[in-house]
Structures are given as C-alpha cells and as structure tokens.
N, C-alpha and C. Protein backbone atom coordinates (compact mmCIF):
# COMPACT_ATOMS: atom_id res chain seq x y z
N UNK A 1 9.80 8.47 4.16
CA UNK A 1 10.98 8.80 3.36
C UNK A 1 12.20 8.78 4.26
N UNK A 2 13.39 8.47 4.19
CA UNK A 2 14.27 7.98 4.59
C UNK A 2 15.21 9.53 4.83
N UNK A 3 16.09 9.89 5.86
CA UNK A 3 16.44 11.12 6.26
C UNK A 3 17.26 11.97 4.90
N UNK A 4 18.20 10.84 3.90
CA UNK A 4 18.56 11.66 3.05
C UNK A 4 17.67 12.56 1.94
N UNK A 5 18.04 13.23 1.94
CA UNK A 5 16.96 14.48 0.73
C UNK A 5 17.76 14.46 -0.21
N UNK A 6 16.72 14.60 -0.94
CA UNK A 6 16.80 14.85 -2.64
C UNK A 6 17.44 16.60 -2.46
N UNK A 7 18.44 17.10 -3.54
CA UNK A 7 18.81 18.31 -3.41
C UNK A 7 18.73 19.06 -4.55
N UNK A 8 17.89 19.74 -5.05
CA UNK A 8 17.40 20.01 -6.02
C UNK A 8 18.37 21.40 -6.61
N UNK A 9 18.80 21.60 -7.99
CA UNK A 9 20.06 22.79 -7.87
C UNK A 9 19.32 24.22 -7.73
N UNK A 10 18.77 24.73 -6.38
CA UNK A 10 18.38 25.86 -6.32
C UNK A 10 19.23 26.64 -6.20
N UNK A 11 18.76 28.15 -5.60
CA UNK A 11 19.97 29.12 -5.10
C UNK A 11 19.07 29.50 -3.47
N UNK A 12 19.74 29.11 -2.97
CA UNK A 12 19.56 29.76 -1.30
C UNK A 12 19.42 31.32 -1.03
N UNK A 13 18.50 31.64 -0.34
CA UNK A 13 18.40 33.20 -0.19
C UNK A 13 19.66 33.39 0.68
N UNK A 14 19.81 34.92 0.91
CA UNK A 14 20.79 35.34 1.35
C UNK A 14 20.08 35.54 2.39
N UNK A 15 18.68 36.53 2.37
CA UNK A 15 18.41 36.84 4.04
C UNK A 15 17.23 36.45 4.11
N UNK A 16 15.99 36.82 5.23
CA UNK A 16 14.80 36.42 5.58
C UNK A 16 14.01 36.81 4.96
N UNK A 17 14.27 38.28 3.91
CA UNK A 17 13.14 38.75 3.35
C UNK A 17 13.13 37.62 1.81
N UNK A 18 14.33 37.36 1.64
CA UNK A 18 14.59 36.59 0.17
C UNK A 18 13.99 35.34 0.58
N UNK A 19 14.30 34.47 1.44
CA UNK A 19 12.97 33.50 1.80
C UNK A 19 11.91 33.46 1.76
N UNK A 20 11.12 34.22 2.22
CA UNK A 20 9.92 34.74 2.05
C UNK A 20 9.43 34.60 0.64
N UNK A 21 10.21 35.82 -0.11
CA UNK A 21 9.97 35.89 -1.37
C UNK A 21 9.77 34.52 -2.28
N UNK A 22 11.22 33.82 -1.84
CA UNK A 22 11.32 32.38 -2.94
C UNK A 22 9.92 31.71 -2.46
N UNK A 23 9.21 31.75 -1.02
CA UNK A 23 8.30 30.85 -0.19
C UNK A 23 7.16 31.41 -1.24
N UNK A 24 7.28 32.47 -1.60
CA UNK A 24 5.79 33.32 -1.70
C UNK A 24 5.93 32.37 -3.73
N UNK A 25 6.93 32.31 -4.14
CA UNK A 25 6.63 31.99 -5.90
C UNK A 25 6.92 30.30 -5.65
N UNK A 26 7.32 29.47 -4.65
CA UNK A 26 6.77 28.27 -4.28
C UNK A 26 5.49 28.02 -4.52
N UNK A 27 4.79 28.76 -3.33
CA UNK A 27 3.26 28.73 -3.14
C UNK A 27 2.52 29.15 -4.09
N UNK A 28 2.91 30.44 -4.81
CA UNK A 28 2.38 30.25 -6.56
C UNK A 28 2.51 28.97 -7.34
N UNK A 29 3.77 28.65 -7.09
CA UNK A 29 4.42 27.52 -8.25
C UNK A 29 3.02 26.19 -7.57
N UNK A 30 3.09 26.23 -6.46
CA UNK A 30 1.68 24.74 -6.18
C UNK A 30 0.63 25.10 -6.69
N UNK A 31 0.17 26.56 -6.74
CA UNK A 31 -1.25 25.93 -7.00
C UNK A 31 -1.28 26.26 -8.58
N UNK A 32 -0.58 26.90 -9.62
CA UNK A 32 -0.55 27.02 -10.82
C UNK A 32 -0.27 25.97 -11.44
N UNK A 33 0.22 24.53 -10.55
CA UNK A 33 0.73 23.79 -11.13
C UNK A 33 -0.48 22.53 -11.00
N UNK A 34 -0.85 22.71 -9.56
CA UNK A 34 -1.61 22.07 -9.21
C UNK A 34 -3.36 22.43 -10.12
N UNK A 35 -3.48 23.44 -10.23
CA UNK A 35 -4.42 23.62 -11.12
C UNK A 35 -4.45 23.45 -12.64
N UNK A 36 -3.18 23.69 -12.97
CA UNK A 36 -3.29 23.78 -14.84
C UNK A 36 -2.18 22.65 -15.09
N UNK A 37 -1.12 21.75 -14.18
CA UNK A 37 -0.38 20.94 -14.52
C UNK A 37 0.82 21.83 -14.94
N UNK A 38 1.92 21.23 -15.39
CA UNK A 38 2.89 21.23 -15.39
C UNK A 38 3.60 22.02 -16.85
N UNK A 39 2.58 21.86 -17.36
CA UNK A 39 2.50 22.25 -19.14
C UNK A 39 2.22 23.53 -19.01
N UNK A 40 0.85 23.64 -18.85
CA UNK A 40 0.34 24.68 -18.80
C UNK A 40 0.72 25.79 -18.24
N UNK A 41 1.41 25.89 -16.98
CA UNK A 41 2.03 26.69 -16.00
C UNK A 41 3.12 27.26 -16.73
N UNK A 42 3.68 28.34 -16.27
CA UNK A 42 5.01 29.33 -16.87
C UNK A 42 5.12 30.44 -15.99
N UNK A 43 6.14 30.28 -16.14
CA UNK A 43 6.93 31.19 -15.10
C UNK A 43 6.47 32.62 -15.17
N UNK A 44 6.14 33.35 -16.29
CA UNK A 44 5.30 34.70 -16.02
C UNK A 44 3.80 34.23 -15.16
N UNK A 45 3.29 33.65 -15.39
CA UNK A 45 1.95 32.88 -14.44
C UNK A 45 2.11 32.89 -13.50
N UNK A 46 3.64 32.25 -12.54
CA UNK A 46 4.05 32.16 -11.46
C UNK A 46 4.36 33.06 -10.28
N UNK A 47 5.38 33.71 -11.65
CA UNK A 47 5.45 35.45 -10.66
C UNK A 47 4.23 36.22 -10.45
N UNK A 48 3.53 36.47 -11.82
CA UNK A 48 2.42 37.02 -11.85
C UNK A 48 1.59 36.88 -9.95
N UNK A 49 0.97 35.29 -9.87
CA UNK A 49 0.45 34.74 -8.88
C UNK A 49 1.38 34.88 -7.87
N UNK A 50 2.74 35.41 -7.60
CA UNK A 50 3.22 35.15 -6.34
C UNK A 50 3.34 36.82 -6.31
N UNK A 51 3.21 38.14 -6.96
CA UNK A 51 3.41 39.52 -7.57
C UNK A 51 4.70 39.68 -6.88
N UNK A 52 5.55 39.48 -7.61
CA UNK A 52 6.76 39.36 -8.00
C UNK A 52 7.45 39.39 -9.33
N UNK A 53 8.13 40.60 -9.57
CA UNK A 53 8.81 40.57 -11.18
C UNK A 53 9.36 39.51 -11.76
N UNK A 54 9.08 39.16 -12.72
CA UNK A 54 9.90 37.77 -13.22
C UNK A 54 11.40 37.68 -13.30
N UNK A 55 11.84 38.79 -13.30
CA UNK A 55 13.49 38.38 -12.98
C UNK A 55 14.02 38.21 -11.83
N UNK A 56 12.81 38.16 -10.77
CA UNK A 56 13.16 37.75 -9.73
C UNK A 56 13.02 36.06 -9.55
N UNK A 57 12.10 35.40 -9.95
CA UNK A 57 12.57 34.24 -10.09
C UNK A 57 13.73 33.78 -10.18
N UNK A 58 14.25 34.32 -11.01
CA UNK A 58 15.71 33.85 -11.52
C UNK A 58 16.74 33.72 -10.29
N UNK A 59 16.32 34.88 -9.15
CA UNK A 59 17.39 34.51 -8.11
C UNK A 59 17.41 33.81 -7.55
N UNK A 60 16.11 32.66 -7.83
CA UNK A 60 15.91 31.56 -6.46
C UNK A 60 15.91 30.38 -7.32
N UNK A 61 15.18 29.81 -8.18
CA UNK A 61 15.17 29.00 -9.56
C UNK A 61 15.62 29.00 -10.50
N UNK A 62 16.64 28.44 -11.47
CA UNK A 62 16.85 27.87 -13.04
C UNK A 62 16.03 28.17 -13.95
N UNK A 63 15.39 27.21 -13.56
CA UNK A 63 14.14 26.46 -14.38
C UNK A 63 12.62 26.07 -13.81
N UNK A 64 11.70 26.22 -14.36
CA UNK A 64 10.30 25.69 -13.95
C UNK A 64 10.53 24.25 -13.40
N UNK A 65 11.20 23.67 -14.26
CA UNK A 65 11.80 22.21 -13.56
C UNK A 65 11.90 22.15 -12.35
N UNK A 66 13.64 23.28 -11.82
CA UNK A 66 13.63 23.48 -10.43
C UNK A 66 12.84 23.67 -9.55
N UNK A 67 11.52 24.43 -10.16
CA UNK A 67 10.04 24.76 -8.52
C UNK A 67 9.94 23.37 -8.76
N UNK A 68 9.62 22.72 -9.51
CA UNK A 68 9.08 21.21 -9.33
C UNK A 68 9.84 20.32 -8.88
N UNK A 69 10.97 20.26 -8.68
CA UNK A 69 11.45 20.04 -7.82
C UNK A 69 11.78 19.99 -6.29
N UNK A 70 11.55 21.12 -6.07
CA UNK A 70 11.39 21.82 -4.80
C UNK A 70 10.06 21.43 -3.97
N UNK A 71 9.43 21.52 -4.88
CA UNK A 71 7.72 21.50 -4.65
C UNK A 71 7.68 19.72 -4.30
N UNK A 72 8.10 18.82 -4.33
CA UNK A 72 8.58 17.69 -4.79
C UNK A 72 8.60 17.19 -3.31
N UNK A 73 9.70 17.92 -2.88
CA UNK A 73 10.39 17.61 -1.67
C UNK A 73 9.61 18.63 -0.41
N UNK A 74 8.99 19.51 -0.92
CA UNK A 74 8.03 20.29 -0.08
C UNK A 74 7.03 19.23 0.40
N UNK A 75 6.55 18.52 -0.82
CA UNK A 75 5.34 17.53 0.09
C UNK A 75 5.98 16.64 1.01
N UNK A 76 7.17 16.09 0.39
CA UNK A 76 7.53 14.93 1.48
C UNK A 76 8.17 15.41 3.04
N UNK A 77 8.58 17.15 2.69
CA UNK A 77 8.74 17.00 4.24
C UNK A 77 7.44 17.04 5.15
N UNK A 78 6.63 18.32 4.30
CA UNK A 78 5.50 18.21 4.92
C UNK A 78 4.52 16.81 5.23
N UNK A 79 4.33 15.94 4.38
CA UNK A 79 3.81 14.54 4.86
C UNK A 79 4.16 13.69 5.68
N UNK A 80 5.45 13.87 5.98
CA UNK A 80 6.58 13.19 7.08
C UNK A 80 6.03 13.79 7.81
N UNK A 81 6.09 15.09 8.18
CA UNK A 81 5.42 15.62 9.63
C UNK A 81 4.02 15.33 9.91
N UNK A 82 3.22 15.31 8.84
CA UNK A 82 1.84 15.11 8.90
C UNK A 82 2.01 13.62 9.70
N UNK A 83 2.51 12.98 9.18
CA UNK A 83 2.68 11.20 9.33
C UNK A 83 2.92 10.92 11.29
N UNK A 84 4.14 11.65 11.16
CA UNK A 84 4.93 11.02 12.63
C UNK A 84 3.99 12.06 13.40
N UNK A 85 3.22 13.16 13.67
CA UNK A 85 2.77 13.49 14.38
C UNK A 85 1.21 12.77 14.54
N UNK A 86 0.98 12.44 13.35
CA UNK A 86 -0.62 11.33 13.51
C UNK A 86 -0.12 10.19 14.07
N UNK A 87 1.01 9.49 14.24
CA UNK A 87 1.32 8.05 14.53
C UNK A 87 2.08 8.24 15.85
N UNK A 88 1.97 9.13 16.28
CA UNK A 88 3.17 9.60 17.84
C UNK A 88 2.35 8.94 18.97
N UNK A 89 1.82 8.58 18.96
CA UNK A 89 0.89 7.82 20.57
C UNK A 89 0.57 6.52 19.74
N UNK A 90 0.97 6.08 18.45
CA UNK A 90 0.83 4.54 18.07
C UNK A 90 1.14 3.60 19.24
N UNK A 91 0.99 2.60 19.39
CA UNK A 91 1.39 1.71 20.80
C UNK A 91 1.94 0.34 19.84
N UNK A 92 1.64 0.21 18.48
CA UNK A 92 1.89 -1.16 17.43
C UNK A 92 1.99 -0.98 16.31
N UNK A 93 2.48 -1.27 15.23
CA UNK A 93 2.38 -1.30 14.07
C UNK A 93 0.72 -0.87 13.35
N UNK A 94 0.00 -2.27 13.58
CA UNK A 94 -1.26 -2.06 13.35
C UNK A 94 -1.88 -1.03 13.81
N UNK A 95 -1.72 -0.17 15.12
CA UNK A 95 -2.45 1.09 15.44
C UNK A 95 -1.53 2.69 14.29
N UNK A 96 -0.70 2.51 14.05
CA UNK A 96 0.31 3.54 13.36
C UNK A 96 -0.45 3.27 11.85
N UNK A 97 -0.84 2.06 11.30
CA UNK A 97 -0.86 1.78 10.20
C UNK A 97 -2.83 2.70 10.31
N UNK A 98 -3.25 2.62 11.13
CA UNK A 98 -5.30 2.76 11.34
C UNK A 98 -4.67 4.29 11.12
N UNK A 99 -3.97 4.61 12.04
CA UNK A 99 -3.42 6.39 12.24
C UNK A 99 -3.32 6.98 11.23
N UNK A 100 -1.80 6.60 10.05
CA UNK A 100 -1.49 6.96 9.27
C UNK A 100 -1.98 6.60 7.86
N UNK A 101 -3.19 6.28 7.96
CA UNK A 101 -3.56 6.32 6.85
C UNK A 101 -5.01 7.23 6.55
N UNK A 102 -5.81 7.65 7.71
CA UNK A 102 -6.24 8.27 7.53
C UNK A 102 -5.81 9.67 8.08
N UNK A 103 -4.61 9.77 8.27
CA UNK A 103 -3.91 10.78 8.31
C UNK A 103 -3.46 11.58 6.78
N UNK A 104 -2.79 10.56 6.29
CA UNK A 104 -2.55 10.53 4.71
C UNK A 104 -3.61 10.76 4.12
N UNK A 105 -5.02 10.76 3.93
CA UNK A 105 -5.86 11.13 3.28
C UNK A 105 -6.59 12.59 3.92
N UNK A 106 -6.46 12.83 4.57
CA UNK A 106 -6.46 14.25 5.55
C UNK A 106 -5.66 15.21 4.79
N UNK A 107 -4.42 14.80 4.76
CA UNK A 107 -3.52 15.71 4.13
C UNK A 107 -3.84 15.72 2.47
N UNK A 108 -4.05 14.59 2.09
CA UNK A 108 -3.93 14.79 0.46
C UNK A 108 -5.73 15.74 0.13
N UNK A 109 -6.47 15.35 0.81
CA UNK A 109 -7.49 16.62 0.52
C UNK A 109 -7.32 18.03 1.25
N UNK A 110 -6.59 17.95 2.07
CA UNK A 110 -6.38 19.26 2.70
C UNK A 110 -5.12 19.58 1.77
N UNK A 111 -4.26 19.30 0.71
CA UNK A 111 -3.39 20.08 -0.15
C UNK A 111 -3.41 19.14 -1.50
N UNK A 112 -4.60 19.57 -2.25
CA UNK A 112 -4.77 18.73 -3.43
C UNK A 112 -3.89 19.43 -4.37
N UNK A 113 -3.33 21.32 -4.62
CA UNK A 113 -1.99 20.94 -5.56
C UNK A 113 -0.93 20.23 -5.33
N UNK A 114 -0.21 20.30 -3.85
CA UNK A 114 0.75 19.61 -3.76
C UNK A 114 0.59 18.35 -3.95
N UNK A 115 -0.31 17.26 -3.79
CA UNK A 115 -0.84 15.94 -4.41
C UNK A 115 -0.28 15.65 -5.67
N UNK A 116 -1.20 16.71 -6.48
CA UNK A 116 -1.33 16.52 -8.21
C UNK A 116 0.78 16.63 -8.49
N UNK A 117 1.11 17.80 -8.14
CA UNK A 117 2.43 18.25 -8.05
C UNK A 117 3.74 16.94 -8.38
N UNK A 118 3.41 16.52 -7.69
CA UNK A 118 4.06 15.14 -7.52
C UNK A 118 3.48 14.41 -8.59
N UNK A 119 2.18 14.32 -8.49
CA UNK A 119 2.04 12.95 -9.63
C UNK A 119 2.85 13.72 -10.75
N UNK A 120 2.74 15.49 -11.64
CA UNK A 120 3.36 15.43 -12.43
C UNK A 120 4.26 15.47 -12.23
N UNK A 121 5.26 15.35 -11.56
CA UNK A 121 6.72 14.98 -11.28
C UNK A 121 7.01 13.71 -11.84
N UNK A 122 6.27 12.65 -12.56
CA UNK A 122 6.49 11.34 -12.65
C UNK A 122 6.92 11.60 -14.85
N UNK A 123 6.16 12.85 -14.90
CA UNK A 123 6.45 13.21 -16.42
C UNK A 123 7.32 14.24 -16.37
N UNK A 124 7.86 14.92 -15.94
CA UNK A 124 8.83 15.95 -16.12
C UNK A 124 10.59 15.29 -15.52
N UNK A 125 10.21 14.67 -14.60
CA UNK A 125 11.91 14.00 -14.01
C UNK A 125 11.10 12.82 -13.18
N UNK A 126 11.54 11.96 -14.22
CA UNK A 126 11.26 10.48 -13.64
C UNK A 126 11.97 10.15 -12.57
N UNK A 127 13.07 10.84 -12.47
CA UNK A 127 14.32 10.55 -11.14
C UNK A 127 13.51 11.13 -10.16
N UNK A 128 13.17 12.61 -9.68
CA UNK A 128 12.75 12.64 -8.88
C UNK A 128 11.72 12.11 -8.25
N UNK A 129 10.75 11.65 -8.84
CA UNK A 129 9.59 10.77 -8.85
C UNK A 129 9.66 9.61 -7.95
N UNK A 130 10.80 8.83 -8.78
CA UNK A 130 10.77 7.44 -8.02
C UNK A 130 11.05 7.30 -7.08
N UNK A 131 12.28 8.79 -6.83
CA UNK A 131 13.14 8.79 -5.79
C UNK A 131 12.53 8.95 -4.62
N UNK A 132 11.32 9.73 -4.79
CA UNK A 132 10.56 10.19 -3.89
C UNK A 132 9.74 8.98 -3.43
N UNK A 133 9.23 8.03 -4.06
CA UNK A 133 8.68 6.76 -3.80
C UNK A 133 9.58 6.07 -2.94
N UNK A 134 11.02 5.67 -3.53
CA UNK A 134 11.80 4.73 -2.97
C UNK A 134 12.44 5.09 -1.59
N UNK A 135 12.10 6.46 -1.41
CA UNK A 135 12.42 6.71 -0.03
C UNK A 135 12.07 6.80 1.14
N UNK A 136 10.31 6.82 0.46
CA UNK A 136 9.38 6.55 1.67
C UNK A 136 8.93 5.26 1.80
N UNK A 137 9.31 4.46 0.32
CA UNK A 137 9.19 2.58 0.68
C UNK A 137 10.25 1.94 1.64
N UNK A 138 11.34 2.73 1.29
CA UNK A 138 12.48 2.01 2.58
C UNK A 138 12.57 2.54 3.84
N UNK A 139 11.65 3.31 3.94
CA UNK A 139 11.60 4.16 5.62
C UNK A 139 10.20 3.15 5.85
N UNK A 140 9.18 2.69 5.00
CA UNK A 140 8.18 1.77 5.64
C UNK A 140 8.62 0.36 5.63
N UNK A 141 9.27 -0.42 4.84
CA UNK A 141 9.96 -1.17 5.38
C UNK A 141 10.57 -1.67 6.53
N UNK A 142 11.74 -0.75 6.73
CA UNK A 142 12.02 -1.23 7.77
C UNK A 142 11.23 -0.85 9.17
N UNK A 143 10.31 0.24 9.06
CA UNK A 143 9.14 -0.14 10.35
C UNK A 143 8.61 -1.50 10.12
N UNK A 144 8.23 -2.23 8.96
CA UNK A 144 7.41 -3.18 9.01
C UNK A 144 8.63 -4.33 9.59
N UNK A 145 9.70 -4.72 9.24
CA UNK A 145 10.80 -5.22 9.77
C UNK A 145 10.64 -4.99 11.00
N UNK A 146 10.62 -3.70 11.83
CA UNK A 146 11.02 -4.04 12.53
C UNK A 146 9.77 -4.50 13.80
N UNK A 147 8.49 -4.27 13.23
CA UNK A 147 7.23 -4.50 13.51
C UNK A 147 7.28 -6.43 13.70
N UNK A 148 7.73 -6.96 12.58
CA UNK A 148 7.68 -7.98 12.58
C UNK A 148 8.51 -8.55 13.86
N UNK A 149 10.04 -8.16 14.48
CA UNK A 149 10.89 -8.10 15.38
C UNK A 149 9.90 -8.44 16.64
N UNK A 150 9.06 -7.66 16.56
CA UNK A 150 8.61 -7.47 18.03
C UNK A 150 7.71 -7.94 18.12
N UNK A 151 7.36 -9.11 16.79
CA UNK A 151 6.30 -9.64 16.74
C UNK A 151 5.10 -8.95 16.75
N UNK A 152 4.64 -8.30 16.23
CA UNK A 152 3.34 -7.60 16.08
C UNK A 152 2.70 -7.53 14.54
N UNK A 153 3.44 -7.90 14.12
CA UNK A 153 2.66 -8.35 12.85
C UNK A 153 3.00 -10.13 12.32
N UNK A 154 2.48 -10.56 11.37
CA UNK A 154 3.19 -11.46 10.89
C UNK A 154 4.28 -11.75 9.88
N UNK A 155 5.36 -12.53 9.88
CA UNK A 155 6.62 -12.66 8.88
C UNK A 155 6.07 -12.61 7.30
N UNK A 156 6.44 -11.54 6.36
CA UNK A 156 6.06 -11.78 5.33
C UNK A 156 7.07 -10.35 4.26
N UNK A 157 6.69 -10.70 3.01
CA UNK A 157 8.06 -9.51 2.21
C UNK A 157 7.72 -8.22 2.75
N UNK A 158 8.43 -7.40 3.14
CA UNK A 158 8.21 -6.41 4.19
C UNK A 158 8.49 -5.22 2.48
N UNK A 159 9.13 -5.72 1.67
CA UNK A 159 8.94 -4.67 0.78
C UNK A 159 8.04 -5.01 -0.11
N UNK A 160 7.47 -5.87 -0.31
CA UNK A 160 6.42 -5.97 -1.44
C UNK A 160 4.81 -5.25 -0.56
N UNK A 161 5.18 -5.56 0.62
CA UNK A 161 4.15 -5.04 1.46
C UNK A 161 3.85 -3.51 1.60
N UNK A 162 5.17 -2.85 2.00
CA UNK A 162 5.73 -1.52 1.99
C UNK A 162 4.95 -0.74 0.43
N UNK A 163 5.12 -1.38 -0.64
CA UNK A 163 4.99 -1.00 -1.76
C UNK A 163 3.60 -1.04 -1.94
N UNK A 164 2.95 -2.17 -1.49
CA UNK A 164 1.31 -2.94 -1.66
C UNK A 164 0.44 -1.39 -0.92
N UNK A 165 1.08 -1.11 0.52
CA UNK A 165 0.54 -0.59 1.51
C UNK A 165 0.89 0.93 0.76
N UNK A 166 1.61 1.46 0.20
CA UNK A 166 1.92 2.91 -0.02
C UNK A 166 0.55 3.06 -1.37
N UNK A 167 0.64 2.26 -2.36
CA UNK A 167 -0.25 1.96 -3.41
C UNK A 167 -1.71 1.96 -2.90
N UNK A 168 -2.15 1.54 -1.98
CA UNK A 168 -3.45 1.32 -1.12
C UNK A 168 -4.13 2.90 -1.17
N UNK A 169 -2.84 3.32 0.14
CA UNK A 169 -3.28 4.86 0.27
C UNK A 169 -3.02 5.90 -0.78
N UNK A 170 -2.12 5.68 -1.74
CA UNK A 170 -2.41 6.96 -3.17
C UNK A 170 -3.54 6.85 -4.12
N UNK A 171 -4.12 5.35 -4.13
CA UNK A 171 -4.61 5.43 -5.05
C UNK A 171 -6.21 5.91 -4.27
N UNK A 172 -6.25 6.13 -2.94
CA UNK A 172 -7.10 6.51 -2.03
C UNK A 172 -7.27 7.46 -2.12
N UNK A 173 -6.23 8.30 -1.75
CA UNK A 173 -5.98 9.56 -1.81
C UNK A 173 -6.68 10.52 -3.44
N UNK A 174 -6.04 9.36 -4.54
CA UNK A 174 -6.87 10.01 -5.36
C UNK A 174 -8.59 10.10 -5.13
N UNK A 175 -8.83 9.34 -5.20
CA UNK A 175 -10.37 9.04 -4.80
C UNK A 175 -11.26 10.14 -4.16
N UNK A 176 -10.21 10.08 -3.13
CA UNK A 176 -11.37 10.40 -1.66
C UNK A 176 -10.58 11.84 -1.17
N UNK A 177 -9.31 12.09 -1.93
CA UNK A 177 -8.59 13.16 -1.56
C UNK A 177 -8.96 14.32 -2.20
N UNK A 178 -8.92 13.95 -3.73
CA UNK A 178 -8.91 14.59 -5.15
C UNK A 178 -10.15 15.03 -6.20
N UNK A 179 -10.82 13.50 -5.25
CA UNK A 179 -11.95 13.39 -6.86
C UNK A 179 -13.06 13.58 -5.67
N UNK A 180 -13.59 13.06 -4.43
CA UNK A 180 -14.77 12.92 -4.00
C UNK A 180 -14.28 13.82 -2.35
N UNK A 181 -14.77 14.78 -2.84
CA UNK A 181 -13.99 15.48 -1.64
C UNK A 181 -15.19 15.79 -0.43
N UNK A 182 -16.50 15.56 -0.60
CA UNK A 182 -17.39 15.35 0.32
C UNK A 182 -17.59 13.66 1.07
N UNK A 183 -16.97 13.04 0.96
CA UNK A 183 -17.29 11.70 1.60
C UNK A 183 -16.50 11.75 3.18
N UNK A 184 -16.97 11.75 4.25
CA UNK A 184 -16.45 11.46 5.21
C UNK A 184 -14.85 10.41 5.01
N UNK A 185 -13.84 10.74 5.69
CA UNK A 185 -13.10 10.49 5.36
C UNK A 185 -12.80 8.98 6.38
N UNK A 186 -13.08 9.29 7.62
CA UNK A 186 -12.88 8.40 8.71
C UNK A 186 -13.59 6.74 8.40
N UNK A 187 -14.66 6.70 7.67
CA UNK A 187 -15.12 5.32 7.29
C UNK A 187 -14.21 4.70 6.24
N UNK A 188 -14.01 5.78 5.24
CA UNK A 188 -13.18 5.63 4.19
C UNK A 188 -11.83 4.46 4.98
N UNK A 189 -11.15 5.13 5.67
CA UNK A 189 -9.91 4.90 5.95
C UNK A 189 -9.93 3.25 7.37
N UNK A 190 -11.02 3.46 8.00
CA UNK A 190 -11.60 2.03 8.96
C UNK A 190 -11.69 0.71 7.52
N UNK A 191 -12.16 1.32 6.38
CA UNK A 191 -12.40 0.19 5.69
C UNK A 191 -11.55 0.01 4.83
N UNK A 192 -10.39 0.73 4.81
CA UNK A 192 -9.17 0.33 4.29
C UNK A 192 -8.56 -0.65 5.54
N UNK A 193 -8.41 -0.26 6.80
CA UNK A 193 -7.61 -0.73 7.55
C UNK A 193 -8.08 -2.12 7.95
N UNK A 194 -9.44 -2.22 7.64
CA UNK A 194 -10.05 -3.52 7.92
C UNK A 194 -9.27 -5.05 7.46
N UNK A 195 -9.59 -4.38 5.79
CA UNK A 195 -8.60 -4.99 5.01
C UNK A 195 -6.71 -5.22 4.91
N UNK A 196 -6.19 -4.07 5.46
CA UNK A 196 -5.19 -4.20 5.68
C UNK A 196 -4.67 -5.43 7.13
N UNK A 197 -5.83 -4.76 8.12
CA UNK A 197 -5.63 -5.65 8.98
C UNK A 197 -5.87 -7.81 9.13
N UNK A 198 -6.75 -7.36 8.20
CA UNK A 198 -7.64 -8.63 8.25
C UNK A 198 -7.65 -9.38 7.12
N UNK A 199 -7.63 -8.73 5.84
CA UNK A 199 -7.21 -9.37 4.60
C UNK A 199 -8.81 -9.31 4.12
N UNK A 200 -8.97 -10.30 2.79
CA UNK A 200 -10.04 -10.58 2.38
C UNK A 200 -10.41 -12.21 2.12
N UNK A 201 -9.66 -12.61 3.07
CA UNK A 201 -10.08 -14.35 2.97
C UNK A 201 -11.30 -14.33 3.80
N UNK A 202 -12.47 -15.08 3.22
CA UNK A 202 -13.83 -15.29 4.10
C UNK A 202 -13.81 -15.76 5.46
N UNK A 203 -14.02 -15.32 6.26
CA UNK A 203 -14.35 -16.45 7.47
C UNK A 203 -15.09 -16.92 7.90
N UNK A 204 -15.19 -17.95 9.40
CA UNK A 204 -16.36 -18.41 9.58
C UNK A 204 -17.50 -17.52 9.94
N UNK A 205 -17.03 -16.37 10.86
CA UNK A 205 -18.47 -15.24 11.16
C UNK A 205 -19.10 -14.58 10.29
N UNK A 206 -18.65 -14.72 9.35
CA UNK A 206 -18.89 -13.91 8.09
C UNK A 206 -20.61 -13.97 7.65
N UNK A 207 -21.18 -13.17 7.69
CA UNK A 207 -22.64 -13.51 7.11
C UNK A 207 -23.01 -13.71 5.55
C-alpha cells in the first residue's frame, strides 16, 4: 500500500487512557465482525465485548461504518509491517516475492477477523475497499518496475502482474488462511512460488 492513508472521519482521543479504550472497542469491533459479519454486529455487541458503556463509543466513532473503516486500515498497516519485515534480507525480487507470500498467509491465519473484515468492507463502502486494493497494487508495481530495472525479472505489464500476483495470494489466503487452517503452510506457499516463478508452460525435464 502506498504511504498515503485512507482517513476515516473518526474522533482522536484526547489522552492515553482514551486510546486504549477506542483500541479496546476496535478489538471488539474485529472479532464481532469477523465472526458474525458486518450485519449481524451492532454496536451494543461491540461495547458489550469491549465492557464499555455504549455512549462511550460515541466518543471515538459515528457510525459502525466508521470501526469498519478503521478496522480497514488497521489490517493494512499491520500487513505492511508483517510484509517489509518478512522481505527485509530479500537480496531480489524473486526471493521478496518466496518471502512475502508465505508471509501473507501467516498473517491471514494468524488474524482471520481482520481478513474477513476487509472482505466485508467490499459491501458496506466500496470506496474503501478498492482503495485499499489500489494502494497496495501501486506500491507492488512499482517494486516490480523497478525489479525489472535491475533486471531481475523479466519485461512484462507490471500492473496486470501486480494485480495477477495480489489475486494469487487472497484467494490463498482464503483457502489455507480461513478455510483449511491445519495444512502446513510452507509447502502451500513453495508451490505457489514455483508457479509464480516458473509459470506453467511444460518443459523438457518435466516427467
């Protein structure tokens, strides 16, 4: 995702304990949401799960909208960090790409509400949704640009790729993140990268 953030119309605490607090009906707001969706969830549910009076919501959030929002941009900072700290000793494109993808599936089973969270973000504010897509397609882009620069990969649409390659690992993530949460994850992600690396045209060694 690309450094500008999405700014969602919250209200900022005043001090450390009011952080806390808004942190504590966040972390309600993921997994009520993440468990029952987006519908189902309500703001007495929320406070309830974070034990906090419901008119305290009000000092930090609008609207149920607003946690989802928030919650939105919670995964992407957190996955950004997940990301650049799995890919920090990359030496190439292709080694960042083996890294971060079974990095990315690490994280999406190690926080399956924040996962789901997002996907319903695609029915409640389509803006934030995409936005959240289009910002981590143009931050992989231009690595792949600039991958290509240094010659380490080969010349080819660096955004249809960007897009191909983000699609690879969510729809993984569902899988192996969400749905099959006992499968070793590390083969999972070698036999994605196989393909990423290598494609699926036959070759001659091929048995």
């Amino acid at each position: 995702m690309s450094r500008r953030e999405l700014t969602p119309p919250t209200l900022a605490p005043k001090t450390s304990r009011g952080e806390l607090t808004r942190q504590k009906i966040l972390d309600a707001a993921e997994r009520e949401i993440g468990r029952k969706g987006f519908a189902e969830a309500s703001i007495s549910t929320i406070t309830a799960e974070a034990v906090v009076a419901q008119g305290t919501f009000y000092l930090y959030f609008r609207s149920k909208e607003d946690v989802l929002r928030e919650l939105v941009l919670r995964m992407g900072r957190r996955l950004r960090r997940h990301l650049t700290l799995a890919t920090a000793g990359a030496t190439s494109r292709l080694e960042a790409e083996r890294a971060g993808l079974l990095a990315f599936l690490e994280f999406a089973r190690a926080n399956p509400n924040l996962y789901r969270v997002v996907e319903e973000s695609q029915f409640v504010d389509p803006s934030v949704y995409h936005r959240y897509y289009d910002d981590f397609a143009r931050n992989y882009r231009s690595a792949l640009v600039a991958a290509e620069g240094a010659r380490e990969i080969r010349r080819g649409n660096a955004d249809v790729r960007a897009w191909a390659l983000m699609g690879l690992a969510v729809m993984l993530g569902h899988r192996y993140g969400l749905w099959e949460t006992t499968v070793p994850l590390k083969p999972v992600a070698d036999a994605a990268f196989d393909m990423i690396a290598n494609g699926l045209e036959r070759r001659d060694d091929d048995a």
